[in-house]
PDB file of N, CA and C in Angstrom:
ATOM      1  N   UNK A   1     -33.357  -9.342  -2.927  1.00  0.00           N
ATOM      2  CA  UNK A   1     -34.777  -9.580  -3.010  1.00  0.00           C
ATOM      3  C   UNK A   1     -35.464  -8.726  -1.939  1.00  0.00           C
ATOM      4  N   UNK A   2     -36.318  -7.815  -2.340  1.00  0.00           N
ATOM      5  CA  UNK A   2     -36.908  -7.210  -1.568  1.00  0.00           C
ATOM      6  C   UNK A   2     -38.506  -7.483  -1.117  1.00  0.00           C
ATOM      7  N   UNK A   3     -38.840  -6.857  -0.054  1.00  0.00           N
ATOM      8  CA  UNK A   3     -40.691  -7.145   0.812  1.00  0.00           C
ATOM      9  C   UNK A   3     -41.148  -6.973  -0.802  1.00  0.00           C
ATOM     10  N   UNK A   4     -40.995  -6.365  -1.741  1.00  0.00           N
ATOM     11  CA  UNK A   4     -42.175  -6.082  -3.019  1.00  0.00           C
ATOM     12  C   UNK A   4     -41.855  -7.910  -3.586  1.00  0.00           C
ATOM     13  N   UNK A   5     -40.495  -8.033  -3.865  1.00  0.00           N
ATOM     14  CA  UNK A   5     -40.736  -9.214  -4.700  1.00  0.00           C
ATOM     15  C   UNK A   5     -41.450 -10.711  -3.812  1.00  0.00           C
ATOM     16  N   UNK A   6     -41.412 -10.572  -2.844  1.00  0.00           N
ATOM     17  CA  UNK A   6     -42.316 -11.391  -2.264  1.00  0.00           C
ATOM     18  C   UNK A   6     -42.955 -11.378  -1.998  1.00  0.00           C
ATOM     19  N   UNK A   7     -43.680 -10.387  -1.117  1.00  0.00           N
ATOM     20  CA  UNK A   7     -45.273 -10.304  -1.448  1.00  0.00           C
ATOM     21  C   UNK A   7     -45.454 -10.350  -3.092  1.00  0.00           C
ATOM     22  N   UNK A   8     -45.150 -10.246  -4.260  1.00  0.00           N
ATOM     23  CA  UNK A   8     -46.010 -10.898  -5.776  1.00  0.00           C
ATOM     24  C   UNK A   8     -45.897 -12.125  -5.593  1.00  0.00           C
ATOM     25  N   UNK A   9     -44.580 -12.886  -5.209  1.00  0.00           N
ATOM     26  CA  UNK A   9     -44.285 -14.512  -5.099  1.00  0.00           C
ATOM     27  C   UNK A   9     -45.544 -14.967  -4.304  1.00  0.00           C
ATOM     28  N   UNK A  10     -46.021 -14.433  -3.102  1.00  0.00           N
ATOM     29  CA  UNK A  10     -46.932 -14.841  -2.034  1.00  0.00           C
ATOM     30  C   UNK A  10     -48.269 -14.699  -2.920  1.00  0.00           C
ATOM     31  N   UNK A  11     -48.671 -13.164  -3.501  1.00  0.00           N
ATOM     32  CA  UNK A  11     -49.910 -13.563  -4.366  1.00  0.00           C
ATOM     33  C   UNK A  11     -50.063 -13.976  -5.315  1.00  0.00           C
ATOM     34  N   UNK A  12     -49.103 -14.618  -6.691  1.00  0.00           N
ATOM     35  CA  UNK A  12     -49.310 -15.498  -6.879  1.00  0.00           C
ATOM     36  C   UNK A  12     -48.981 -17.076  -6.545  1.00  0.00           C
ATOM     37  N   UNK A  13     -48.403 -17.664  -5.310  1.00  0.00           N
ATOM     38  CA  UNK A  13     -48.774 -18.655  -4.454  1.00  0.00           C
ATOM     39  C   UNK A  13     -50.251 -18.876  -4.612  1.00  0.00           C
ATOM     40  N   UNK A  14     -50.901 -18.114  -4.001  1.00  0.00           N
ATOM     41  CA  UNK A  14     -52.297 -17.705  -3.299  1.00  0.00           C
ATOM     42  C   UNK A  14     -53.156 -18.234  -4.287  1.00  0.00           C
ATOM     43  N   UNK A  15     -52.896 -17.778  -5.550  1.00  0.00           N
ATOM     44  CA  UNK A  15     -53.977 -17.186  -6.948  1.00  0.00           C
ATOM     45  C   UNK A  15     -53.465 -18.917  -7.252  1.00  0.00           C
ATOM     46  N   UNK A  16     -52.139 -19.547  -7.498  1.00  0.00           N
ATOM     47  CA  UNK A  16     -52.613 -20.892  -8.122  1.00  0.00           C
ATOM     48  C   UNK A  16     -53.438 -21.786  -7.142  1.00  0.00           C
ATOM     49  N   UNK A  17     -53.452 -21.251  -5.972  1.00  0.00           N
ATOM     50  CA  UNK A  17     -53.736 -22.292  -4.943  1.00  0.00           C
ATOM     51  C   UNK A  17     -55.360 -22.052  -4.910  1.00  0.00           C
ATOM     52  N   UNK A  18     -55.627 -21.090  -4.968  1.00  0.00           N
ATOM     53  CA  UNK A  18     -57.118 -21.351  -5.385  1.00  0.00           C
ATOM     54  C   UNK A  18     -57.650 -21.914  -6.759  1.00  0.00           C
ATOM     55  N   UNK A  19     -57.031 -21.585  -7.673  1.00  0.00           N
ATOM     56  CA  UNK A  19     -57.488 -22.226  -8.960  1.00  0.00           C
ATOM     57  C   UNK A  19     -57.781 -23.792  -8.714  1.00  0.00           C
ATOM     58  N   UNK A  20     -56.513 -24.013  -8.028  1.00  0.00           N
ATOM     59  CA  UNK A  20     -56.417 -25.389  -7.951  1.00  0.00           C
ATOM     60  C   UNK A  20     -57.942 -26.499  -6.977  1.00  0.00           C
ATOM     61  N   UNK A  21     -57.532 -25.453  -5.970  1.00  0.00           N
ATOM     62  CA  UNK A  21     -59.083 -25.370  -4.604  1.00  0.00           C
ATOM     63  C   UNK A  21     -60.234 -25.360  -5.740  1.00  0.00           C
ATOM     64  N   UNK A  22     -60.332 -24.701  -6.540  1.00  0.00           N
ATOM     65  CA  UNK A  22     -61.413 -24.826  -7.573  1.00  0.00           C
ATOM     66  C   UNK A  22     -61.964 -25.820  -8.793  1.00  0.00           C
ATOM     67  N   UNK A  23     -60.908 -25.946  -9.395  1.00  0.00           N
ATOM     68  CA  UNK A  23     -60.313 -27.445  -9.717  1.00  0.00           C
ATOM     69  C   UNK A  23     -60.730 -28.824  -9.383  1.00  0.00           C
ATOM     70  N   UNK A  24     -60.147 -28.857  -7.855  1.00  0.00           N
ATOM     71  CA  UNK A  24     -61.094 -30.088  -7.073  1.00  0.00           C
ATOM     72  C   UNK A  24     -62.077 -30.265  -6.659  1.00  0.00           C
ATOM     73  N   UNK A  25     -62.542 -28.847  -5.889  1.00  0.00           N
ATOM     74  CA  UNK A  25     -64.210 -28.972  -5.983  1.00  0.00           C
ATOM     75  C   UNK A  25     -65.077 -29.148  -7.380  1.00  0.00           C
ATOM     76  N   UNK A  26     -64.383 -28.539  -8.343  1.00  0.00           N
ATOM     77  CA  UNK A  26     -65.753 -28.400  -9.364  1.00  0.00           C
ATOM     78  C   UNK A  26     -65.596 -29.241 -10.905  1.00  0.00           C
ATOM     79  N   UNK A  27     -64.532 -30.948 -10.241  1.00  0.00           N
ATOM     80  CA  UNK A  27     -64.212 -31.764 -10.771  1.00  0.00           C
ATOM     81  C   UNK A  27     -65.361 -32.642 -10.994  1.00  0.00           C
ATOM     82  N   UNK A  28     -65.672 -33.491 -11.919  1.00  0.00           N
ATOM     83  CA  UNK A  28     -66.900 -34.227 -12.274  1.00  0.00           C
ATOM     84  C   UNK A  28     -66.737 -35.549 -11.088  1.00  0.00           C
ATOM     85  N   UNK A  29     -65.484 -35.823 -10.924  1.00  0.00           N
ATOM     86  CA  UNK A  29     -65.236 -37.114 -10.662  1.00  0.00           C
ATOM     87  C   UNK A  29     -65.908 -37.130  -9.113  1.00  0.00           C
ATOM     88  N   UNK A  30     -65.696 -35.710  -8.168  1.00  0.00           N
ATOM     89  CA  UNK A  30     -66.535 -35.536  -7.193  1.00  0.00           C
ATOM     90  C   UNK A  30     -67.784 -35.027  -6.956  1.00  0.00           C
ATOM     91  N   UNK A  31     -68.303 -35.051  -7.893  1.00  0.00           N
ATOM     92  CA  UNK A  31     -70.130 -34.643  -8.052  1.00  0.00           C
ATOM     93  C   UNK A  31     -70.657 -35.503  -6.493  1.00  0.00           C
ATOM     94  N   UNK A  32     -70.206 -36.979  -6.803  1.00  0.00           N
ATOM     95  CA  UNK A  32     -71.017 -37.892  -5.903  1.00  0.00           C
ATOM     96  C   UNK A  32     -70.727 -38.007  -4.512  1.00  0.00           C
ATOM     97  N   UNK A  33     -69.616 -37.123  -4.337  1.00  0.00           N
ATOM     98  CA  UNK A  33     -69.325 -37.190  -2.967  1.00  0.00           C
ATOM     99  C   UNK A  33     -69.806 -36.116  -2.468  1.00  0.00           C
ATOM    100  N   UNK A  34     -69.844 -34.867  -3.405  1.00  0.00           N
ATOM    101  CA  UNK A  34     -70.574 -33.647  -2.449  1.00  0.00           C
ATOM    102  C   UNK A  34     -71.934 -33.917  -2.534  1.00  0.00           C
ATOM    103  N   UNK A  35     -72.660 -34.322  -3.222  1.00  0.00           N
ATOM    104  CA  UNK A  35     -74.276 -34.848  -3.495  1.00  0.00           C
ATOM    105  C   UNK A  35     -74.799 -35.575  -1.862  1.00  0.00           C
ATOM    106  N   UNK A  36     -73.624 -37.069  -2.209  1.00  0.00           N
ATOM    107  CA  UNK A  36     -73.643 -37.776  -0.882  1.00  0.00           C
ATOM    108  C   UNK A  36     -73.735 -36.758   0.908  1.00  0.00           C
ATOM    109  N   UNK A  37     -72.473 -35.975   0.663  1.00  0.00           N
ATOM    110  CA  UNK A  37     -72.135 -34.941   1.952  1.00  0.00           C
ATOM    111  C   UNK A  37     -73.812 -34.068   1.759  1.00  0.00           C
ATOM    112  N   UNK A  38     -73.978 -33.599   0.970  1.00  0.00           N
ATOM    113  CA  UNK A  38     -75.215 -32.575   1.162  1.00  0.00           C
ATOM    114  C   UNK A  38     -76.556 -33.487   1.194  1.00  0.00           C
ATOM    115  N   UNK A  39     -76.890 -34.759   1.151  1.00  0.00           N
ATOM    116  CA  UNK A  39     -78.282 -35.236   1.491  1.00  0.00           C
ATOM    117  C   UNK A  39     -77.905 -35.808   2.434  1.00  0.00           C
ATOM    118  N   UNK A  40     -76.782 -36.153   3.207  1.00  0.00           N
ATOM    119  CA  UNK A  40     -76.632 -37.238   4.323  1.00  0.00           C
ATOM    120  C   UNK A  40     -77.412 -36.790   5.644  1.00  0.00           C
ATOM    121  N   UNK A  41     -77.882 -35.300   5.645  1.00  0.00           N
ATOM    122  CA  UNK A  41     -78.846 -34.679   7.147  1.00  0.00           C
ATOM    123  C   UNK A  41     -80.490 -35.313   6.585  1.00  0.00           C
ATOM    124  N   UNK A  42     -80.504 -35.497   5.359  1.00  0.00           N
ATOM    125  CA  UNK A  42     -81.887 -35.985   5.033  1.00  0.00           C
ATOM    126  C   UNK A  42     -81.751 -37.503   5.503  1.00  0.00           C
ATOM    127  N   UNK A  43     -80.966 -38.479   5.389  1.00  0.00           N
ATOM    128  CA  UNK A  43     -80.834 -39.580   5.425  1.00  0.00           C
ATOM    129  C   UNK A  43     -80.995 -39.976   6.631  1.00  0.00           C
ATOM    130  N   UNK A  44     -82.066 -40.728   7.498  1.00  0.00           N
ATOM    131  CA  UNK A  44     -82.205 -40.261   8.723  1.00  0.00           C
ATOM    132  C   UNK A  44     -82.971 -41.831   8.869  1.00  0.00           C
ATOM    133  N   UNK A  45     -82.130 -42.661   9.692  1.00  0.00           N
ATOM    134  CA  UNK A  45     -82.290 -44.466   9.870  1.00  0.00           C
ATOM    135  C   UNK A  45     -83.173 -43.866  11.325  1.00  0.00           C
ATOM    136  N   UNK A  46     -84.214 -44.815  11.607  1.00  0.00           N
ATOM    137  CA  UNK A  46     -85.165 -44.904  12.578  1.00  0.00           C
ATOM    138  C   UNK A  46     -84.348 -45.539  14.074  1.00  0.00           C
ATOM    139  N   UNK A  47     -83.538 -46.481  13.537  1.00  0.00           N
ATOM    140  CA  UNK A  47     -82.461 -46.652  14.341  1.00  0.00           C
ATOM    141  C   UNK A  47     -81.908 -46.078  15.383  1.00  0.00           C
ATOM    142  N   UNK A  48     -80.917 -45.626  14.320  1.00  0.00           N
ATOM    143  CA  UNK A  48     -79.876 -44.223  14.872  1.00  0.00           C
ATOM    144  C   UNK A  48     -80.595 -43.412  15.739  1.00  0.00           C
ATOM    145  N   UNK A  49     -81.949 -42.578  15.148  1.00  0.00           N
ATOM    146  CA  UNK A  49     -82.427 -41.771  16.076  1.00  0.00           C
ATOM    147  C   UNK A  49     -83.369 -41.690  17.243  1.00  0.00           C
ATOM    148  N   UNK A  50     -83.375 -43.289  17.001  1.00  0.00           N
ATOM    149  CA  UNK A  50     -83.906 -43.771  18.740  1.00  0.00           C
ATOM    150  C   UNK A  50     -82.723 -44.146  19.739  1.00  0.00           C
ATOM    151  N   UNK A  51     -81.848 -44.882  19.189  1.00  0.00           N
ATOM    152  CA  UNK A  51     -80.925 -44.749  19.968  1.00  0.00           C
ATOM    153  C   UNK A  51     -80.609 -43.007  20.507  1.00  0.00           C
ATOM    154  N   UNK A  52     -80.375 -42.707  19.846  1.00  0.00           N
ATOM    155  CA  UNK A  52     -80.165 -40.949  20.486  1.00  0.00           C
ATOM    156  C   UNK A  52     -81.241 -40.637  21.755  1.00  0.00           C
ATOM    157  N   UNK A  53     -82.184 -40.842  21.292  1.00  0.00           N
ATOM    158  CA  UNK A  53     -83.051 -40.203  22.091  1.00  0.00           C
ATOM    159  C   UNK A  53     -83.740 -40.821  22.640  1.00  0.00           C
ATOM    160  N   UNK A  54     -82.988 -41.937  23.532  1.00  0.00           N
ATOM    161  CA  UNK A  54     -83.197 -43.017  24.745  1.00  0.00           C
ATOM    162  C   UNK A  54     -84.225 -43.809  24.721  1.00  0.00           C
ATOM    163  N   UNK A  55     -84.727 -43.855  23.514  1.00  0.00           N
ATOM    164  CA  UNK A  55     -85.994 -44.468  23.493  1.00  0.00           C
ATOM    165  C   UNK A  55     -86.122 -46.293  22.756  1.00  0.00           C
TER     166      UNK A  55
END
């Protein structure tokens, strides 16, 4: 087995492992968790941000 046949083994490693990376992100079942992750800087308790800021 030579450096050629493994480096192809290594890129395709690579190539399913992103499909897959792609796969899970752009699965329906996680819509609501990246939705959740991307408005949670809007979500902003009066609370929380007095405590922060000693007031």
């Amino acid at each position: 087995m030579d450096a050629n046949w493994a480096r192809s083994l290594f890129t395709v490693w690579v190539f399913i492992s992103f499909i897959l990376v792609l796969y899970i992100v752009f699965n329906r079942r996680n819509k609501k968790n990246y939705d959740d992750a991307a408005n949670s800087i809007f979500d902003n308790d009066d609370k929380e941000s007095s405590e922060k800021d000693g007031r």
